[in-house]
Protein backbone atom coordinates (compact mmCIF):
# COMPACT_ATOMS: atom_id res chain seq x y z
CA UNK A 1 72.86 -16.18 -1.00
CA UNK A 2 72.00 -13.23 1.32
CA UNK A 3 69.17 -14.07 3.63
CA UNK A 4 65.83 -13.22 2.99
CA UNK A 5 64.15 -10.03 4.11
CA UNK A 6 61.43 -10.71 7.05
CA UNK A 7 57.81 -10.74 6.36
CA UNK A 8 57.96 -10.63 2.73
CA UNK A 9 56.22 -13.01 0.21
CA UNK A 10 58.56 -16.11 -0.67
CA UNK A 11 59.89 -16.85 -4.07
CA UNK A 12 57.33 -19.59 -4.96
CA UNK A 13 58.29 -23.22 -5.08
CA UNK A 14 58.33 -25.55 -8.58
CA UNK A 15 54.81 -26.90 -8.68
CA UNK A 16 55.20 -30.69 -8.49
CA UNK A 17 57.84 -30.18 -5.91
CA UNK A 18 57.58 -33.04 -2.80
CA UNK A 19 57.89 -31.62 0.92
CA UNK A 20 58.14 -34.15 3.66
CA UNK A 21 56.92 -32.99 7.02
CA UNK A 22 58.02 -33.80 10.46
CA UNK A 23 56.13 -37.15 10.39
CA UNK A 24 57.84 -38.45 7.13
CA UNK A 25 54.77 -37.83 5.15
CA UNK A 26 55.38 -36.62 1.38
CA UNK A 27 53.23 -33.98 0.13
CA UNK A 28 53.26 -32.66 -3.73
CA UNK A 29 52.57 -29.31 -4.21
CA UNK A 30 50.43 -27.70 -7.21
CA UNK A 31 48.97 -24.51 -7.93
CA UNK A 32 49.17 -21.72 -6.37
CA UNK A 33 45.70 -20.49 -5.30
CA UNK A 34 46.44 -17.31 -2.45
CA UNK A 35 48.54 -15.49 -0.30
CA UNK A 36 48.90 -13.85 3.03
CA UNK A 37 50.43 -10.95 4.24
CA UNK A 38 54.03 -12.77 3.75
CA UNK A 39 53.30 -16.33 2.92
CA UNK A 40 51.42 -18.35 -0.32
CA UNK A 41 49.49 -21.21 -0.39
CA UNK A 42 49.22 -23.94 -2.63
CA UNK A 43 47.42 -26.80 -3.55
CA UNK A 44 48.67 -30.15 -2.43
CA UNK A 45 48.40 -33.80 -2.91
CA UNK A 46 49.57 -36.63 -0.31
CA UNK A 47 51.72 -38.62 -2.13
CA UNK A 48 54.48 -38.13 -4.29
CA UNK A 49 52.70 -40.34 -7.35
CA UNK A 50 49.56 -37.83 -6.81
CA UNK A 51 49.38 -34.79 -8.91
CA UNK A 52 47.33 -31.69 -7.01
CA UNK A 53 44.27 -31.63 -8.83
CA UNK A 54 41.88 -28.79 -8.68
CA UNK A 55 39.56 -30.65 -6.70
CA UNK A 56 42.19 -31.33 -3.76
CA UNK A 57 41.24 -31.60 -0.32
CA UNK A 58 44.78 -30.17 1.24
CA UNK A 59 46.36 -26.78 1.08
CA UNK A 60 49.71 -25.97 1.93
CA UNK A 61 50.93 -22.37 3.87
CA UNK A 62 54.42 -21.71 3.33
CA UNK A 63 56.58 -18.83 4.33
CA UNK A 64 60.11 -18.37 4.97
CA UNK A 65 61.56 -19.43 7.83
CA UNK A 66 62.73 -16.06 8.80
CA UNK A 67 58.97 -15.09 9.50
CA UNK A 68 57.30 -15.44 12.26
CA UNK A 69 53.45 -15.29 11.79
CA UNK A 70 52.81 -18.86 10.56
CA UNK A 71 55.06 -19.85 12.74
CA UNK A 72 52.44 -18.91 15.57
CA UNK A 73 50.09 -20.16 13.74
CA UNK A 74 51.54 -23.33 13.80
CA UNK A 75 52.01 -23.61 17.55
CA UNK A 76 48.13 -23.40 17.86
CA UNK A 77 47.33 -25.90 15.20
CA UNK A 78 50.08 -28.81 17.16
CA UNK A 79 48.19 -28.30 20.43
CA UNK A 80 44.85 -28.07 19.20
CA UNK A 81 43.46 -28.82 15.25
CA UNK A 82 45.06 -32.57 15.03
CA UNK A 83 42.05 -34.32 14.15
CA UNK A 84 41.56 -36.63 16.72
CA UNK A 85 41.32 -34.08 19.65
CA UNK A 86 38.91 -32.32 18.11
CA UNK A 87 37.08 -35.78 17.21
CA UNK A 88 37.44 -37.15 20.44
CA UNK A 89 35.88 -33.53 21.78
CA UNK A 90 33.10 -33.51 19.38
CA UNK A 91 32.08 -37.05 20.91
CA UNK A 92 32.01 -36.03 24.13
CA UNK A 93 30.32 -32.64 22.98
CA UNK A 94 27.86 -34.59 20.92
CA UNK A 95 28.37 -32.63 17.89
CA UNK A 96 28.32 -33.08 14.27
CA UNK A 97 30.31 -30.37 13.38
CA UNK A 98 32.93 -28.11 14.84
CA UNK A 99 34.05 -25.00 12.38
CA UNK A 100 38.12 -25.23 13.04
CA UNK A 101 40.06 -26.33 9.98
CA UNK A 102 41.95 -29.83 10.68
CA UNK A 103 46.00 -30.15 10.82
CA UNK A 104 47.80 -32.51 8.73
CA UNK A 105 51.24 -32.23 9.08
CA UNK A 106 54.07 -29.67 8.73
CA UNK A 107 57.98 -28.94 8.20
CA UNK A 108 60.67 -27.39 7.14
CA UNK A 109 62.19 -27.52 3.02
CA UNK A 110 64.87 -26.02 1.54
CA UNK A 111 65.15 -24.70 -1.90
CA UNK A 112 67.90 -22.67 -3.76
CA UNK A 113 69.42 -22.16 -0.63
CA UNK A 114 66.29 -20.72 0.90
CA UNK A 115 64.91 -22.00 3.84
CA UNK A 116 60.83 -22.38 4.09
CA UNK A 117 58.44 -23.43 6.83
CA UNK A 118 55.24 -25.09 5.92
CA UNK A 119 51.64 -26.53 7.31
CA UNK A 120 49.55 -28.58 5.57
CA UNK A 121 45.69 -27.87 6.26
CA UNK A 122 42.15 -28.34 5.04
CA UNK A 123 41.25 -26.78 2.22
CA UNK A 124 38.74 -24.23 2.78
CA UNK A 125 36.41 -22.30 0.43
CA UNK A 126 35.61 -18.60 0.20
CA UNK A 127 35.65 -16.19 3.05
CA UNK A 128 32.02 -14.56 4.56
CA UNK A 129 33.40 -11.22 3.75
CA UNK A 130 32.20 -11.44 0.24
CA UNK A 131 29.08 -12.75 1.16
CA UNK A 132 28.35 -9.96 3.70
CA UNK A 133 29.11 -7.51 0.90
CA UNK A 134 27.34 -8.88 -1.69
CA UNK A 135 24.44 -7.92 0.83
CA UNK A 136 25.31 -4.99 1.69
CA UNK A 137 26.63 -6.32 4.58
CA UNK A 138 23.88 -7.65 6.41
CA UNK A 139 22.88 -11.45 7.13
CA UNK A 140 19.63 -12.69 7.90
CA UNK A 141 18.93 -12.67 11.68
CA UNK A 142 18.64 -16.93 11.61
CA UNK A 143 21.60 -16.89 9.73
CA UNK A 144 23.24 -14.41 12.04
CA UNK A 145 22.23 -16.71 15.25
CA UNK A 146 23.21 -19.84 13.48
CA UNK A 147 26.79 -18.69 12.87
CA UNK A 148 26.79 -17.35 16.43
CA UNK A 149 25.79 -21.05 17.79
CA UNK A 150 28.52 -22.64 15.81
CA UNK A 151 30.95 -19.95 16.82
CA UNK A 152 30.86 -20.69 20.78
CA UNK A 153 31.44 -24.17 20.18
CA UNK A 154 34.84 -23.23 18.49
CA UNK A 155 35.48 -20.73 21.04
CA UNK A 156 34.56 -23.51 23.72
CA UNK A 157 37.23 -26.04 22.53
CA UNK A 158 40.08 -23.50 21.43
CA UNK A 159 39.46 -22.01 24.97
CA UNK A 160 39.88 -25.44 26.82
CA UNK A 161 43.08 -26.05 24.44
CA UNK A 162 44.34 -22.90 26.83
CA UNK A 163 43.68 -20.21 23.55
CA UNK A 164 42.12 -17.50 22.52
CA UNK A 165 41.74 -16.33 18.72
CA UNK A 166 41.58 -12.93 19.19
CA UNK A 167 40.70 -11.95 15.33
CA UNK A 168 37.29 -12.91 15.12
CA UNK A 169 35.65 -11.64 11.58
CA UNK A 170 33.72 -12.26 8.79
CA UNK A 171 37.13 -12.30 6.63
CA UNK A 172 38.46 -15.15 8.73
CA UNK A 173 35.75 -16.98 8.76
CA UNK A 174 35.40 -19.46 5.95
CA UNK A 175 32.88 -22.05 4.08
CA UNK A 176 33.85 -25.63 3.47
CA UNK A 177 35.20 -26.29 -0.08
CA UNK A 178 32.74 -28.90 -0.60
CA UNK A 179 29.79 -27.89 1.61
CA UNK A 180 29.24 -24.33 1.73
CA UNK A 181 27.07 -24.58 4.50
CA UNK A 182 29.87 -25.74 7.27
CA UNK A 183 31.94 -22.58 8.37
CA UNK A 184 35.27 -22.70 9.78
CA UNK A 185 36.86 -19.99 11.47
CA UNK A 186 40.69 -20.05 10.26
CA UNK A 187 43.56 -17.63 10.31
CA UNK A 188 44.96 -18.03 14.24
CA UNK A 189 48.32 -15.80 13.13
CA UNK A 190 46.81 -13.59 16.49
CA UNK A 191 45.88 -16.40 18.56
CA UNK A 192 47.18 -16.06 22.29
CA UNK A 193 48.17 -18.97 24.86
CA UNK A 194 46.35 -16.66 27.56
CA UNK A 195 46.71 -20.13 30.39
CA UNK A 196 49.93 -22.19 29.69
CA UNK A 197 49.79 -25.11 31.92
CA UNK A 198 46.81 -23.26 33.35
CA UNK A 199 47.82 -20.58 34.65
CA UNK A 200 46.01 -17.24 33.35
CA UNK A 201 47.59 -13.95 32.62
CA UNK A 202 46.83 -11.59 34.97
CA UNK A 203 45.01 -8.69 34.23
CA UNK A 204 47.66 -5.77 33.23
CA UNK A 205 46.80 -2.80 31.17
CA UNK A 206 49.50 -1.36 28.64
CA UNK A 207 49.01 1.50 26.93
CA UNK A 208 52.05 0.81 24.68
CA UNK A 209 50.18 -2.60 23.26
CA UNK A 210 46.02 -0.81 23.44
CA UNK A 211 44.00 -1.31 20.42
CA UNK A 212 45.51 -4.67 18.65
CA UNK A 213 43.46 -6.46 16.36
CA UNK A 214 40.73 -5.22 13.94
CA UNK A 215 39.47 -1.99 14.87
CA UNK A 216 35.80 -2.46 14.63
CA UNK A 217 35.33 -5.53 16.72
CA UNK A 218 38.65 -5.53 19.16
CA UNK A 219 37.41 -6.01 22.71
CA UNK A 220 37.61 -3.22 25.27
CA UNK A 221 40.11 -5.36 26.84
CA UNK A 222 42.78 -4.79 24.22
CA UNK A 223 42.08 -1.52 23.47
CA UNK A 224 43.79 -0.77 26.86
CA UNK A 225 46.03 -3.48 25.97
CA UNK A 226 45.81 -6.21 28.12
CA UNK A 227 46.25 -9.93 26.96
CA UNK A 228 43.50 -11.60 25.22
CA UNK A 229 41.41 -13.02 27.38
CA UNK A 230 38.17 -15.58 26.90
CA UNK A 231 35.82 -12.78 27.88
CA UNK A 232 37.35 -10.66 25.27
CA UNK A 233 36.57 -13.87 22.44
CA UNK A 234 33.04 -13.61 23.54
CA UNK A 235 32.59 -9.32 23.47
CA UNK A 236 34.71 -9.47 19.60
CA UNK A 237 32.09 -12.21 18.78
CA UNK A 238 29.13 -9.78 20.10
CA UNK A 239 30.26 -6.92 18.40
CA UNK A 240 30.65 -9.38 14.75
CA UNK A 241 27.48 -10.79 15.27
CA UNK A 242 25.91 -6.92 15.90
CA UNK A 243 27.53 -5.87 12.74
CA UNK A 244 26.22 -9.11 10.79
CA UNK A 245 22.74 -8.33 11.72
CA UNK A 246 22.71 -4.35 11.17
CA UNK A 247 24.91 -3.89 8.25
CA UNK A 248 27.29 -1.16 10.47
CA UNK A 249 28.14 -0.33 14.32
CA UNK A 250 28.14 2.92 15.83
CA UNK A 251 31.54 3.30 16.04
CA UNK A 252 32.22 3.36 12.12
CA UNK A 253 32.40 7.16 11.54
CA UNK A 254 35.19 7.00 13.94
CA UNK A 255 37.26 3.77 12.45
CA UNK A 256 40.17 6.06 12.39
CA UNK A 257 40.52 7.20 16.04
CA UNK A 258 40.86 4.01 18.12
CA UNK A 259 40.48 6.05 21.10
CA UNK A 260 36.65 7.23 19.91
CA UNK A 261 36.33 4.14 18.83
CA UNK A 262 36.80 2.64 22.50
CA UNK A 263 34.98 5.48 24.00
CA UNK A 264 31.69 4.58 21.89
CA UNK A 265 32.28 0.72 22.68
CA UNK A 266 32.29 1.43 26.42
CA UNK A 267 29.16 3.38 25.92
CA UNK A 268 27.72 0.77 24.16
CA UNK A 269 28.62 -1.87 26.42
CA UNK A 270 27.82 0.68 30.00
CA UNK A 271 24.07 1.29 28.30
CA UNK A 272 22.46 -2.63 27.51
CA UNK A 273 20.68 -3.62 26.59
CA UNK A 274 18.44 -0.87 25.58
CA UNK A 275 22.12 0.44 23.63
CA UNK A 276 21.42 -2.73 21.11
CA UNK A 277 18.27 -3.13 21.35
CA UNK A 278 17.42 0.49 20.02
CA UNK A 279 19.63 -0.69 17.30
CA UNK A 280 17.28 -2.86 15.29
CA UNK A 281 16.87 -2.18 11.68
CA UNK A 282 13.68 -2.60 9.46
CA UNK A 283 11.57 -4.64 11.86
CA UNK A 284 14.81 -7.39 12.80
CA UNK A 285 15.55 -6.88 16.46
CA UNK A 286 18.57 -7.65 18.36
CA UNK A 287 17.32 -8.67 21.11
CA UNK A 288 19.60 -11.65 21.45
CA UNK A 289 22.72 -10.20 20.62
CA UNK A 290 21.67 -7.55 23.36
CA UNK A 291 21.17 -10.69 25.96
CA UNK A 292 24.51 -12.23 24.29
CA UNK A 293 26.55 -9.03 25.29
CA UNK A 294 24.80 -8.02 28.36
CA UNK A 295 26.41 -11.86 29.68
CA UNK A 296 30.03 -10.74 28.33
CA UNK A 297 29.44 -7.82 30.59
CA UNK A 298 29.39 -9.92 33.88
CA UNK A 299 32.06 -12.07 32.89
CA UNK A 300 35.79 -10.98 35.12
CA UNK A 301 39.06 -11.02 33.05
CA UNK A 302 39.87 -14.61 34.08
CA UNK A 303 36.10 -16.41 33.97
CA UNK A 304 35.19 -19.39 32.22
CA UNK A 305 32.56 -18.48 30.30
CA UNK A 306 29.40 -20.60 30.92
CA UNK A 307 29.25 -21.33 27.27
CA UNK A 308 26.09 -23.69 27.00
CA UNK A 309 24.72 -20.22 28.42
CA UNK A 310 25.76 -18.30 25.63
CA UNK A 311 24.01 -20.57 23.41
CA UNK A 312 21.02 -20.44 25.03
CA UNK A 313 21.03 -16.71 24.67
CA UNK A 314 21.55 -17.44 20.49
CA UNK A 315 19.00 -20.09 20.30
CA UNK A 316 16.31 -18.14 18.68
CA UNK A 317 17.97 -19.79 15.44
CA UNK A 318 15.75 -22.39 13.74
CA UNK A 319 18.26 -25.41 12.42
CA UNK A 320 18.91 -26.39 8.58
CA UNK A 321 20.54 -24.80 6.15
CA UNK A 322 22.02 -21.77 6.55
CA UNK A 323 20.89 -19.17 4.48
CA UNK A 324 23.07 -16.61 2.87
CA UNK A 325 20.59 -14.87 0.34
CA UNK A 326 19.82 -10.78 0.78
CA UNK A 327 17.62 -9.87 3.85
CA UNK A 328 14.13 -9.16 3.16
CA UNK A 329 13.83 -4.96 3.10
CA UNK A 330 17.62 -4.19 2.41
CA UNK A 331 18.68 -1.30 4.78
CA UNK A 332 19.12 1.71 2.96
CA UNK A 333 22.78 3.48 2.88
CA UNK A 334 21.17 6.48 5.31
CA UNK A 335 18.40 3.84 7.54
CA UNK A 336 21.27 1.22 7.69
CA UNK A 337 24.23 3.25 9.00
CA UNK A 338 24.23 3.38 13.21
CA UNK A 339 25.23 6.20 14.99
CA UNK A 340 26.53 5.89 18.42
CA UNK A 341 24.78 8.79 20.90
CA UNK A 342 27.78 9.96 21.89
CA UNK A 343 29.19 11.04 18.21
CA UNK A 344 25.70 11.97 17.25
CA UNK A 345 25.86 14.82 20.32
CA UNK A 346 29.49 15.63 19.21
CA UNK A 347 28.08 16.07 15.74
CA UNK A 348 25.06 18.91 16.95
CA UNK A 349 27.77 20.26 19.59
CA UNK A 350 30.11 21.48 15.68
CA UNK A 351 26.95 22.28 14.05
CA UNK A 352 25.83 24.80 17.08
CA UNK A 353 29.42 26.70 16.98
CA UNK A 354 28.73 27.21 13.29
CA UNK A 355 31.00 24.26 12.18
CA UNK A 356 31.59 24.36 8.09
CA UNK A 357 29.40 21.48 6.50
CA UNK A 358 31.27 18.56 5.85
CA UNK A 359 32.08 17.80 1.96
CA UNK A 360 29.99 14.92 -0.12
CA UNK A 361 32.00 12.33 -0.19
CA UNK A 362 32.68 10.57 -3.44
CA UNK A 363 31.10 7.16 -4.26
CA UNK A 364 33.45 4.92 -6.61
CA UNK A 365 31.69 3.06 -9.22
CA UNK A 366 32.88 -0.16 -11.36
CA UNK A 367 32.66 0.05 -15.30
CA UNK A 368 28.92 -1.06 -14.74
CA UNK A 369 28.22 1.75 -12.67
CA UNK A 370 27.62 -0.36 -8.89
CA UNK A 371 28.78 0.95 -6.25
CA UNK A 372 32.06 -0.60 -5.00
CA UNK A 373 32.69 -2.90 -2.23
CA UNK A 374 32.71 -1.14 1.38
CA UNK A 375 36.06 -0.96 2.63
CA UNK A 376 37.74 -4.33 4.18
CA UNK A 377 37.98 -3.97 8.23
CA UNK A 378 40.84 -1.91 9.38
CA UNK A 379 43.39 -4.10 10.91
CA UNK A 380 46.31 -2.60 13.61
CA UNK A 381 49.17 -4.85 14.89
């Protein structure tokens, strides 16, 4: 049988078929329950007398061998998600909870003379995507700083593990399938060893490699495409936690041109705090996620972040539950979106020479006449 073509979805695997991984541990696969831009993932049991019930604890990822974006995936979770590291880190940390999805195991099966690579991982539940667009895509502020707290701390140990994620979004971060109120940031296909053996990457720009990641929160870093660095974790964090709180960023009428898009980060990031600050929408400031970015800004490629810090900044939070309900006084579509100065001058500057007016742009609407979900974060590679 030919090989298989790269980065292309596997044919799926028998359910109740038994992979052993590298430690000699049998795991039984069930449903499938999603896939990823070339892989699937499945329930799983451990055990090969243990059906994969829907109420499972254990996924499975599985791609072809061919591929390579589990594969780096992978190489993150060895070094850093076996679960007691991050237990032994937690202890010294004195926390209850850190949001990165434990490691159980992984391997390699074959299967109609296919060859598949596969991880076995927590089970997670659904992504805060959904949640930020069933509200429009706004979060409460305490919610906002809450998620920010728990954030650092991941950043903190993946960072002392010698990596950085890179991807930082609401679509990769994820509740717990049991308790919706512990979030997990997941998907580290992007995730960068920026010190092996401690040594840092030094600062280079490349044109050829600017703008990787997801348009709207890539740091300014790799938009003139240097390595990820940790300041870089912290600014992508800043710019989610901005977008949480307002509903948009200024750069979104731009989403298209990555170099506007840079030019109204820099902007952004040359003007704080008052650029944030003068951001706030119905009566919630940002006053902390100004303070948060405003410390990114002193940070030098190769820093260590002074993380406890950081969390100071974000600790206008009260504890508890978080709290994903609708904010109090939804933005409107046309007091919610944020214009960055610089496009907003650009804008009068077409108008003046007699620029035609632009046309309405149409809304989509479901069978039930709502307005359709905003479009997912643009992503370039």
């Amino acid at each position: 049988m030919a090989p298989p073509k790269k980065n292309v979805l596997p044919n799926p695997l028998p359910e109740g078929f038994v992979l052993t991984d590298s430690e000699k541990k049998k795991w039984r696969l069930g449903n499938v329950i999603g896939q990823g831009g070339c892989g699937l993932i499945y329930l799983a049991s451990l055990g090969v007398g243990r059906p994969a019930t829907a109420d499972t604890d254990f996924v499975i990822k599985l791609e072809y061998h061919e591929n390579g974006p589990l594969f780096s995936e992978l190489k993150f979770y060895q070094r850093a998600a076996k679960a007691e590291s991050m237990q032994k880190w937690m202890c010294r940390r004195k926390l209850d909870f850190l949001g990165i999805p434990t490691y159980w195991g992984s391997g390699l099966a074959e299967y109609n003379n296919l060859r598949y690579r596969f991880m076995v991982m927590d089970r997670l539940g659904t992504d805060l995507q959904k949640v930020c667009d069933r509200n429009a895509g706004r979060l409460k502020k305490a919610t906002v700083l809450q998620l920010g707290l728990g954030l650092v701390d991941v950043l903190e140990y993946i960072h002392e593990n010698e990596y950085v994620h890179a991807d930082i979004k609401a679509a990769n971060l994820m509740q717990g399938y049991k308790d919706p109120d512990k979030i997990y940031l997941a998907d580290y296909g992007l995730s960068f060893r920026y010190s092996p053996e401690g040594v840092h990457k030094e600062y280079k720009e490349n044109p050829k490699k600017g703008h990787n990641g997801t348009i709207e929160y890539t740091s300014l870093d790799a938009h003139k495409g240097t390595a990820p660095s940790r300041r870089g974790d912290l600014q992508i964090l800043g710019f989610c936690l901005l977008h949480w709180l307002c509903g948009s960023l200024p750069w979104d009428s731009v989403l298209k041109n990555a170099a506007q898009v840079q030019e109204a980060k820099t902007r952004l990031m040359d003007n704080l705090p008052r650029s944030v600050q003068q951001l706030s929408v119905n009566r919630t400031n940002t006053d902390e996620v100004a303070a948060f970015l405003l410390y990114v800004k002193t940070l030098g490629y190769q820093d260590k972040p002074d993380y406890k810090h950081a969390k100071d900044l974000l600790a206008g939070a009260a504890g508890g539950r978080l709290d994903f309900s609708m904010p109090e006084c939804p933005a409107t579509a046309s007091s919610a979106r944020v214009v960055d100065p610089g496009t907003r001058e650009k804008q009068k500057a077409g108008r003046a020479k007699g620029a035609s007016k632009a046309k309405p742009v149409a809304t989509v609407t479901d069978e039930e006449g709502m307005k359709s979900k905003p479009v997912p974060a643009q992503y370039r590679r």
